[in-house]
Protein backbone atom coordinates (compact mmCIF):
# COMPACT_ATOMS: atom_id res chain seq x y z
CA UNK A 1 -16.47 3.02 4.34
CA UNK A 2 -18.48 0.35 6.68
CA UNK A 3 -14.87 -1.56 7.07
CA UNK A 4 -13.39 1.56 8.01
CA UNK A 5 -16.05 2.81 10.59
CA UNK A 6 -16.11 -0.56 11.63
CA UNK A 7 -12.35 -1.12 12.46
CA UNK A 8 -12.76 2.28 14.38
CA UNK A 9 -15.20 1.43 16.66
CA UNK A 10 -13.67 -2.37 17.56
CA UNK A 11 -10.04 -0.60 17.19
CA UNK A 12 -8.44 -2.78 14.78
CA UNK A 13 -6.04 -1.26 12.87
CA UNK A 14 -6.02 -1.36 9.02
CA UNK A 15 -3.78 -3.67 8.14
CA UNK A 16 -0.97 -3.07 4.70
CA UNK A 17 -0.67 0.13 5.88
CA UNK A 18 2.73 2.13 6.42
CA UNK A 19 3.08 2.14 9.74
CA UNK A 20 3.75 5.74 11.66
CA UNK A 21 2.44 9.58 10.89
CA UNK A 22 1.11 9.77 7.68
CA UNK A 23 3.68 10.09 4.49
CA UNK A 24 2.83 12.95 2.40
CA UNK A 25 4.71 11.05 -0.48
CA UNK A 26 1.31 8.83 -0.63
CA UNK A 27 -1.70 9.49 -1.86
CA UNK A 28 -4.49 11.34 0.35
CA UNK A 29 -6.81 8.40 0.93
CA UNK A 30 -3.90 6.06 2.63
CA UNK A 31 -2.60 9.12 4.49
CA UNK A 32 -6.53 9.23 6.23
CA UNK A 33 -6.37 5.53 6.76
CA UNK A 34 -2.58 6.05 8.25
CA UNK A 35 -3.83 8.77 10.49
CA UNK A 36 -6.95 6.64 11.64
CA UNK A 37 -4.43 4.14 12.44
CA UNK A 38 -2.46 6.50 14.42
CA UNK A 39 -5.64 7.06 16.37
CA UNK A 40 -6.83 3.59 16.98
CA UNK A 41 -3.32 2.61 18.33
CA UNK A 42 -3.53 5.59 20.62
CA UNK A 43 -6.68 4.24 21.74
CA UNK A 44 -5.53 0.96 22.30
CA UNK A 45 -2.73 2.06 24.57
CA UNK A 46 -4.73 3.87 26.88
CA UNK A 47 -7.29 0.78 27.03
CA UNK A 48 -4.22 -0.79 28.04
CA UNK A 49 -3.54 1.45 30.59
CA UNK A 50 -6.88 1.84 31.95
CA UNK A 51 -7.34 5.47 31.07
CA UNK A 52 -10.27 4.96 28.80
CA UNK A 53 -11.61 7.97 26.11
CA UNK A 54 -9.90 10.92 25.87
CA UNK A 55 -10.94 14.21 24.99
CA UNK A 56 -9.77 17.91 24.42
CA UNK A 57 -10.04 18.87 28.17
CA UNK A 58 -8.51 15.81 29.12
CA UNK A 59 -4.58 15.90 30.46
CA UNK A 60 -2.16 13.42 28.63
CA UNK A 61 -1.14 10.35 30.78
CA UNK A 62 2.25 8.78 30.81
CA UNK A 63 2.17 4.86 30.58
CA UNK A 64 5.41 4.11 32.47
CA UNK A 65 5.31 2.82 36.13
CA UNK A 66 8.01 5.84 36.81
CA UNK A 67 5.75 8.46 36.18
CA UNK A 68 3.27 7.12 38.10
CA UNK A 69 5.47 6.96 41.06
CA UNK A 70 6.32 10.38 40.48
CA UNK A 71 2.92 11.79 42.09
CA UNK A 72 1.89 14.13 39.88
CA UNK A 73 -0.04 15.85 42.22
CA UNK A 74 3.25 17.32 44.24
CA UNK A 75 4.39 20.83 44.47
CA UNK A 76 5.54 22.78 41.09
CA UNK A 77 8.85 23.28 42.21
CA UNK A 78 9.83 19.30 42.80
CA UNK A 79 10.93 17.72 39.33
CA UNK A 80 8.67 15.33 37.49
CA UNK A 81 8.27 13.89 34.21
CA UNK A 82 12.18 13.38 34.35
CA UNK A 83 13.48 10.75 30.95
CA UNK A 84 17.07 10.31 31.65
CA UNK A 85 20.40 12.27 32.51
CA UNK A 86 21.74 14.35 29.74
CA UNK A 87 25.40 12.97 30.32
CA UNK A 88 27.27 15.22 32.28
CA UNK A 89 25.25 18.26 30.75
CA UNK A 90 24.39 20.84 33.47
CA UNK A 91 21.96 23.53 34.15
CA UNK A 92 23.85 27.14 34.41
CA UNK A 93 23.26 26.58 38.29
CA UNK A 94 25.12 23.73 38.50
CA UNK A 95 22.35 21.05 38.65
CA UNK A 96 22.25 18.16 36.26
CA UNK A 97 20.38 18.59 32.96
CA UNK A 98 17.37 15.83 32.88
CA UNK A 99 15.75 14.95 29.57
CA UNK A 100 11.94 15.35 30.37
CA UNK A 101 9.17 12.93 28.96
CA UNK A 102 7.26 14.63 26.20
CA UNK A 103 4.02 14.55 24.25
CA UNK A 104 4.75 13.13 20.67
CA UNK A 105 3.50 16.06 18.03
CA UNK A 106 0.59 15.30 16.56
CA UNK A 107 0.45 13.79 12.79
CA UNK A 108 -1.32 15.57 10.75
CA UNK A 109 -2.57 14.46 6.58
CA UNK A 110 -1.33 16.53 3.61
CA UNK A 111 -4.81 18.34 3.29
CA UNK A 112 -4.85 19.41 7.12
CA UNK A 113 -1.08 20.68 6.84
CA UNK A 114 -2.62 22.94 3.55
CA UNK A 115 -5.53 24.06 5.72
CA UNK A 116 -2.86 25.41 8.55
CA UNK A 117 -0.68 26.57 5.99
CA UNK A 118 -3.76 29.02 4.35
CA UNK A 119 -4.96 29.99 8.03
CA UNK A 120 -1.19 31.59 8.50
CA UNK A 121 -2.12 33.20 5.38
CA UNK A 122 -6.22 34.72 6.16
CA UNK A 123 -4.67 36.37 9.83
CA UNK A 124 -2.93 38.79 8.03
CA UNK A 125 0.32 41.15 8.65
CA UNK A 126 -0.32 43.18 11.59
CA UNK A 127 0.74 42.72 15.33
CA UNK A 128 -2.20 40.72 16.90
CA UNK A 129 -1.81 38.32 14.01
CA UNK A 130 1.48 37.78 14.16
CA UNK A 131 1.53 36.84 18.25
CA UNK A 132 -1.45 34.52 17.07
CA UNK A 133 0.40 32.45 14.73
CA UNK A 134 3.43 32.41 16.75
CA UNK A 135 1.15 30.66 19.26
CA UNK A 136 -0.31 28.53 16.70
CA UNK A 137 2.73 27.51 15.69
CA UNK A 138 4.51 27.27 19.31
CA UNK A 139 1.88 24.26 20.82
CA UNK A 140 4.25 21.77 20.39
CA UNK A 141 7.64 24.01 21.78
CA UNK A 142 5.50 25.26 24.82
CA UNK A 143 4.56 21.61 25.58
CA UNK A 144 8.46 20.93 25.20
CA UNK A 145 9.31 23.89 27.24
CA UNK A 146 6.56 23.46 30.33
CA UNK A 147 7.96 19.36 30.14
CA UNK A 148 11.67 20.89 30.86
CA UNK A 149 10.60 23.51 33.32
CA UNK A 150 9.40 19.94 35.00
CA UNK A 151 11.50 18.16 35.05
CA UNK A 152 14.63 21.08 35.93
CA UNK A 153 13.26 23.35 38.60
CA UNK A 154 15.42 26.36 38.69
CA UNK A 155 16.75 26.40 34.72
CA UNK A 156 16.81 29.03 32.32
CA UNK A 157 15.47 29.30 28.36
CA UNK A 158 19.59 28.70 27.40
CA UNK A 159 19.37 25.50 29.15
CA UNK A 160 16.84 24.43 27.31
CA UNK A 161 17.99 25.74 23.87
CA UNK A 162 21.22 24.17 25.12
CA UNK A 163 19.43 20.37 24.69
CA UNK A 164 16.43 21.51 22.38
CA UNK A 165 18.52 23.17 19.63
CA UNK A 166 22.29 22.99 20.41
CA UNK A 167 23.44 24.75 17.57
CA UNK A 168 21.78 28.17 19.13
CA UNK A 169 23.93 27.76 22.67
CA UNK A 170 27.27 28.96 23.23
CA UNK A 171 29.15 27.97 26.54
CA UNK A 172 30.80 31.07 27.04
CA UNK A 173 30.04 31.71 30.83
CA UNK A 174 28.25 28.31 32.02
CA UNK A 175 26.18 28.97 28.84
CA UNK A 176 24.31 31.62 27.23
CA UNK A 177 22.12 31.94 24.09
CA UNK A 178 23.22 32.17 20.48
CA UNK A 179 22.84 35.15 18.47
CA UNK A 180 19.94 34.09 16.61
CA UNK A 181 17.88 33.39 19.87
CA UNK A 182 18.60 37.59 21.05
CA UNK A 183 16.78 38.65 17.68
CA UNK A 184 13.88 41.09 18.39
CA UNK A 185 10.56 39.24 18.68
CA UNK A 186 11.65 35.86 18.77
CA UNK A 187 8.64 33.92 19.78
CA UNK A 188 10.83 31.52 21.66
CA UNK A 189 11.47 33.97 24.73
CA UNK A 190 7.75 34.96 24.64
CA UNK A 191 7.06 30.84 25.06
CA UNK A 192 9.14 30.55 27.63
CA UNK A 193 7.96 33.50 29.32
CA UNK A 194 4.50 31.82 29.71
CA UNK A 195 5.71 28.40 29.99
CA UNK A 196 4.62 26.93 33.23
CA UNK A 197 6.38 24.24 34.91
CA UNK A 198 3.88 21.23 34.05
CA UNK A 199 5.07 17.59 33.60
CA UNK A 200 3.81 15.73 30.38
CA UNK A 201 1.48 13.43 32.82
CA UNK A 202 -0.05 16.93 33.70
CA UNK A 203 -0.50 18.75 30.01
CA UNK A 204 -3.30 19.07 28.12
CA UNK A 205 -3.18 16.53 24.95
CA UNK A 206 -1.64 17.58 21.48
CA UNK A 207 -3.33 14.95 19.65
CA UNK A 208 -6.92 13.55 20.85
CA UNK A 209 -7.53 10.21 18.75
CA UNK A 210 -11.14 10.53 19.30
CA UNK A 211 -11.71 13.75 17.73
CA UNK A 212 -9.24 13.10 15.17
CA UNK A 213 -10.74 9.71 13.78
CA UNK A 214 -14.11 11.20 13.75
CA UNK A 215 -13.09 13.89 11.29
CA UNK A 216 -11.34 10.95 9.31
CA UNK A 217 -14.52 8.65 9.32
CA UNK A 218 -16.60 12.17 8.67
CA UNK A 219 -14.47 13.32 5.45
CA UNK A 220 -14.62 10.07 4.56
CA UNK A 221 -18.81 9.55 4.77
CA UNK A 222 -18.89 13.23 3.06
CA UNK A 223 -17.62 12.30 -0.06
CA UNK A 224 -19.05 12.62 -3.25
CA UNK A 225 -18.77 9.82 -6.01
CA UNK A 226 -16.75 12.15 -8.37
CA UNK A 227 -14.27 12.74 -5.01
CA UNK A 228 -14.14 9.13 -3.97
CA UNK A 229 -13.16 8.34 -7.71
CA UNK A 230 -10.55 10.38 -7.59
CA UNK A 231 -9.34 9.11 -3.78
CA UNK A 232 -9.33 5.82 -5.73
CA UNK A 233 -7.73 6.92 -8.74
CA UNK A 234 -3.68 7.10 -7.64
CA UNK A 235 -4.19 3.23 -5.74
CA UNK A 236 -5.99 1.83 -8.85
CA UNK A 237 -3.01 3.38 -10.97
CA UNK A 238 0.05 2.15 -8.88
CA UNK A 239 -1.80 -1.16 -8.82
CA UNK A 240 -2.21 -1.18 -12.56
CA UNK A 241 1.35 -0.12 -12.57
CA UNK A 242 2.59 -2.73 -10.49
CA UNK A 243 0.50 -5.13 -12.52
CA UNK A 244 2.01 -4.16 -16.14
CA UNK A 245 5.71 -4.14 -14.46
CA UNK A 246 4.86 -8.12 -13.41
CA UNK A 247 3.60 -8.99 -16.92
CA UNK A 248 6.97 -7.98 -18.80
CA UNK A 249 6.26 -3.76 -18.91
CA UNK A 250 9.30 -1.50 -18.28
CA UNK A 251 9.77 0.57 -15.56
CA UNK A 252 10.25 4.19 -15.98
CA UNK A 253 11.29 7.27 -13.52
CA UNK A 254 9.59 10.07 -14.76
CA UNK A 255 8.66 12.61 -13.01
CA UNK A 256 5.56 14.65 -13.02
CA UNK A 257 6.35 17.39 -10.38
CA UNK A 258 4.62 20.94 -10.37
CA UNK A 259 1.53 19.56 -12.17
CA UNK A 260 -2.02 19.15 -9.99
CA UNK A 261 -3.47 16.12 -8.74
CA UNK A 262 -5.95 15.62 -11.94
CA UNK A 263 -2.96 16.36 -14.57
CA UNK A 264 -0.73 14.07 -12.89
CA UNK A 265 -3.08 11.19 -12.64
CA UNK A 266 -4.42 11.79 -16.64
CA UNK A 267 -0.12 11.90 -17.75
CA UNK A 268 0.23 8.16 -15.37
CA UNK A 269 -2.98 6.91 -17.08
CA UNK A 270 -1.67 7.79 -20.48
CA UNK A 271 2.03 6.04 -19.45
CA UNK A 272 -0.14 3.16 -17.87
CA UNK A 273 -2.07 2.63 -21.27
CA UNK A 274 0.81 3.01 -23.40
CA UNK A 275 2.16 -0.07 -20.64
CA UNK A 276 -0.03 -2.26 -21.49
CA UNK A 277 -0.47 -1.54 -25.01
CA UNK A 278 3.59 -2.97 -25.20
CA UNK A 279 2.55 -5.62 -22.35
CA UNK A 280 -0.37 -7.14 -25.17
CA UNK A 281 1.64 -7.09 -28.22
CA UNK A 282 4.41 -8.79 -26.14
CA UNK A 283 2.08 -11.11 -24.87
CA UNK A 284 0.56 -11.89 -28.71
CA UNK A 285 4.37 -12.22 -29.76
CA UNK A 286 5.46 -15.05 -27.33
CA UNK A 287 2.01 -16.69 -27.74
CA UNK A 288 2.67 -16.91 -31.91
CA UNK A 289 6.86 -17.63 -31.54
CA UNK A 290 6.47 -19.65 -28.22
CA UNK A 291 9.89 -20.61 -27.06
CA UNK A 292 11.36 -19.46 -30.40
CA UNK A 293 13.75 -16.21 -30.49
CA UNK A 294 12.46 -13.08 -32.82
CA UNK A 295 14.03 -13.19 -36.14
CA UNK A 296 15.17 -16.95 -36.18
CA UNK A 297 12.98 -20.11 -38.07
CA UNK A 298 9.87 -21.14 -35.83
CA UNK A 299 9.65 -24.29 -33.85
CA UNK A 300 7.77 -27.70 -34.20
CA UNK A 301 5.11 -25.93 -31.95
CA UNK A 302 5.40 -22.58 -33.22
CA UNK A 303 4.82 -23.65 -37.05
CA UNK A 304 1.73 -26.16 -35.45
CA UNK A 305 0.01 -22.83 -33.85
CA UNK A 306 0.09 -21.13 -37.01
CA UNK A 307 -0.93 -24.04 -39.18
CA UNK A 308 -4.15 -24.76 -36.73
CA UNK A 309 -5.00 -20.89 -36.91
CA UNK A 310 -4.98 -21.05 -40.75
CA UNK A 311 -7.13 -24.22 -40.55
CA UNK A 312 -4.56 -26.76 -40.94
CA UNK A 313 -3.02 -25.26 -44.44
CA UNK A 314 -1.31 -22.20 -45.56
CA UNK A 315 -2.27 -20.52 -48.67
CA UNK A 316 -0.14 -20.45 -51.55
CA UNK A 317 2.73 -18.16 -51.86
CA UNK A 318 1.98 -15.01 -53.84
CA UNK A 319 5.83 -13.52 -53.75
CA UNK A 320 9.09 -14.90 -52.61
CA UNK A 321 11.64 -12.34 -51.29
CA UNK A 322 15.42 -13.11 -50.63
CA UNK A 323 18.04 -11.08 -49.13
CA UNK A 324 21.82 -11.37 -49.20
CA UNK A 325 23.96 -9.63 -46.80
CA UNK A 326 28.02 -9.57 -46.77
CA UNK A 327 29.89 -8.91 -43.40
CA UNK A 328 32.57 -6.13 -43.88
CA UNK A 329 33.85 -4.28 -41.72
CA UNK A 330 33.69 -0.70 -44.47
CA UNK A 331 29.86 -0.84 -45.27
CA UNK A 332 26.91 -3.03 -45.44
CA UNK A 333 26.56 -4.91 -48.96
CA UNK A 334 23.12 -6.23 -49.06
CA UNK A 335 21.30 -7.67 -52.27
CA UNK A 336 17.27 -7.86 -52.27
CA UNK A 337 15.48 -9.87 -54.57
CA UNK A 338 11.24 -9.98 -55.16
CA UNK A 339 9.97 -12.73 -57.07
CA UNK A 340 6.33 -12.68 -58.45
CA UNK A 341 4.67 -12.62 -61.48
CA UNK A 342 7.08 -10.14 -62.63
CA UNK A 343 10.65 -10.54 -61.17
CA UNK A 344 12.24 -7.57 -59.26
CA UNK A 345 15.35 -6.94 -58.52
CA UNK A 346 16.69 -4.36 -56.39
CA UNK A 347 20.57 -3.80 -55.53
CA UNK A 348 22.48 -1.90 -53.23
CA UNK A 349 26.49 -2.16 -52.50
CA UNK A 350 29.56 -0.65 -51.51
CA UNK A 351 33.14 -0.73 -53.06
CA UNK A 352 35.83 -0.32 -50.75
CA UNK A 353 38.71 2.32 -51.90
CA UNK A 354 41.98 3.09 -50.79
CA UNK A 355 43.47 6.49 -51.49
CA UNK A 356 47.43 6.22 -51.79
């Protein structure tokens, strides 16, 4: 947890890390570290840019000479925060359609998407709730729509949709809006009824790092030893894993899917001992037959191993067994003989017939 605090404050980024928004196909502990990462690199850009430590009531700034050349400061109804062309796409005015800069949504961990997800949940059914998570879950399409407004003075919500989601514009009459965009309630119109013309440069931030890594270094500091054990638990078992697979174990796909976090690591440390249980008797084989193959006469150094281990002689003989085996292509004919005190002899053929 020091290391981790540590690399915050200095920003150095974890290293053997995936790099990007955390992967909810990983365990919970390396999607923190992959989100503190995401923080510390947004840190280090805007050291690099000279814009220092952000914070909530902070405005995002764009990195690229353009956009500082664009003056930010000008009039609403001049374009800014302009990408590239889209083509030969137009507006339904007849202006070209510009691609505008945007803010990149903010990553979010497994946990924090499960938090979100039981917050839809607790508002409830009625009216006030449901314009509440529409804006909840609009941030990151008014952002989009605000950037457009930008960077197109003059367009309209089906130009937008028209580059946003193509599939819901139609180009009957210089373009218009699909069907599913005309459905009562869509939060879409409402967004871009309050959508103001603001440039990305001029926007408030989706994602501030600094807030961001200080819940990450807090939920890490608040754990208890039973819940760092089991933030542990998944890396110590892939590693384990990945440790039987190198020493001769073989790899399996099953899948544990629908079971909880505790269940699924109990059924991989059950596979994992069963692993190396196979990986030690392996191991015990080839260090008794050496070089020599299973089932065939032992070598010079094979015999010498076993001879040392029995203190240089081997006891005397208290049965001798033989076995005779035929090749035919009709049945197995196989003869078994015991010799002891007493001798033993046990038989067992076939007889081939032919019916006529």
């Amino acid at each position: 947890m020091c290391l981790v605090n540590s690399c915050y404050k200095i920003n150095v980024i974890c290293y053997r890390l995936t790099d990007g928004s955390p992967n909810a196909r990983t365990c919970l502990l390396h999607q923190k570290l992959q989100l503190l990462n995401c923080c510390i690199k947004r840190a280090l850009e805007n050291s690099n840019t000279g814009l220092g430590n952000s914070s909530e009531e902070e405005f995002f700034d764009c990195t690229d000479d353009e956009d500082n050349d664009e003056q930010v400061n000008e009039p609403w109804n001049k374009p800014a925060g302009r990408l590239s062309r889209l083509e030969d796409a137009t507006l339904k005015n007849g202006e070209p359609l510009y691609v505008p800069r945007t803010q990149d949504p903010a990553p979010k961990t497994e946990d924090q998407l499960e938090e979100d997800a039981e917050l839809m949940v607790r508002l409830g059914d009625d009216a006030k709730a449901s314009e509440l998570r529409a804006r909840m879950m609009s941030a990151s399409l008014l952002s989009d729509m605000e950037a457009f407004k930008a960077a197109n003075p003059g367009s309209e919500l089906c130009d937008f949709v028209r580059w946003y989601s193509p599939r819901d514009w139609k180009p009957d009459d210089g373009g218009s809006l699909g069907d599913r965009m005309l459905l009562p309630g869509n939060p879409w119109l409402e967004a871009w009824s309050v959508a103001r013309p603001v440039s990305a440069a001029r926007q408030r931030r989706l994602f501030d790092e600094n807030r961001e890594a200080e819940q990450v270094l807090h939920y890490l500091r608040s754990r208890t030893v039973e819940a760092v054990v089991e933030l542990l638990l998944p890396g110590i078992l892939r590693a384990g894993a990945a440790k039987a697979q190198a020493e001769g174990a073989v790899r399996t796909n099953s899948s544990v899917g629908g079971l909880d976090t505790r269940r699924t690591c109990e059924m991989a440390a059950r596979d994992l001992f069963e692993a190396e249980l196979e990986v030690c008797k392996s191991k015990c084989v080839r260090k008794v037959l050496g070089n020599s193959a299973e089932g065939e006469p032992l070598d010079v150094a094979g015999r010498t191993r076993i001879l040392n281990a029995m203190g240089g002689l081997l006891p005397a003989p208290s049965r001798k067994e033989f076995t005779l085996r035929v090749k035919d292509s009709v049945g197995p004919q196989v003869m078994r003989a015991a010799l002891s005190n007493e001798m033993t002899i046990i038989g067992a053929f076939t007889e081939r017939i032919v019916c006529l």
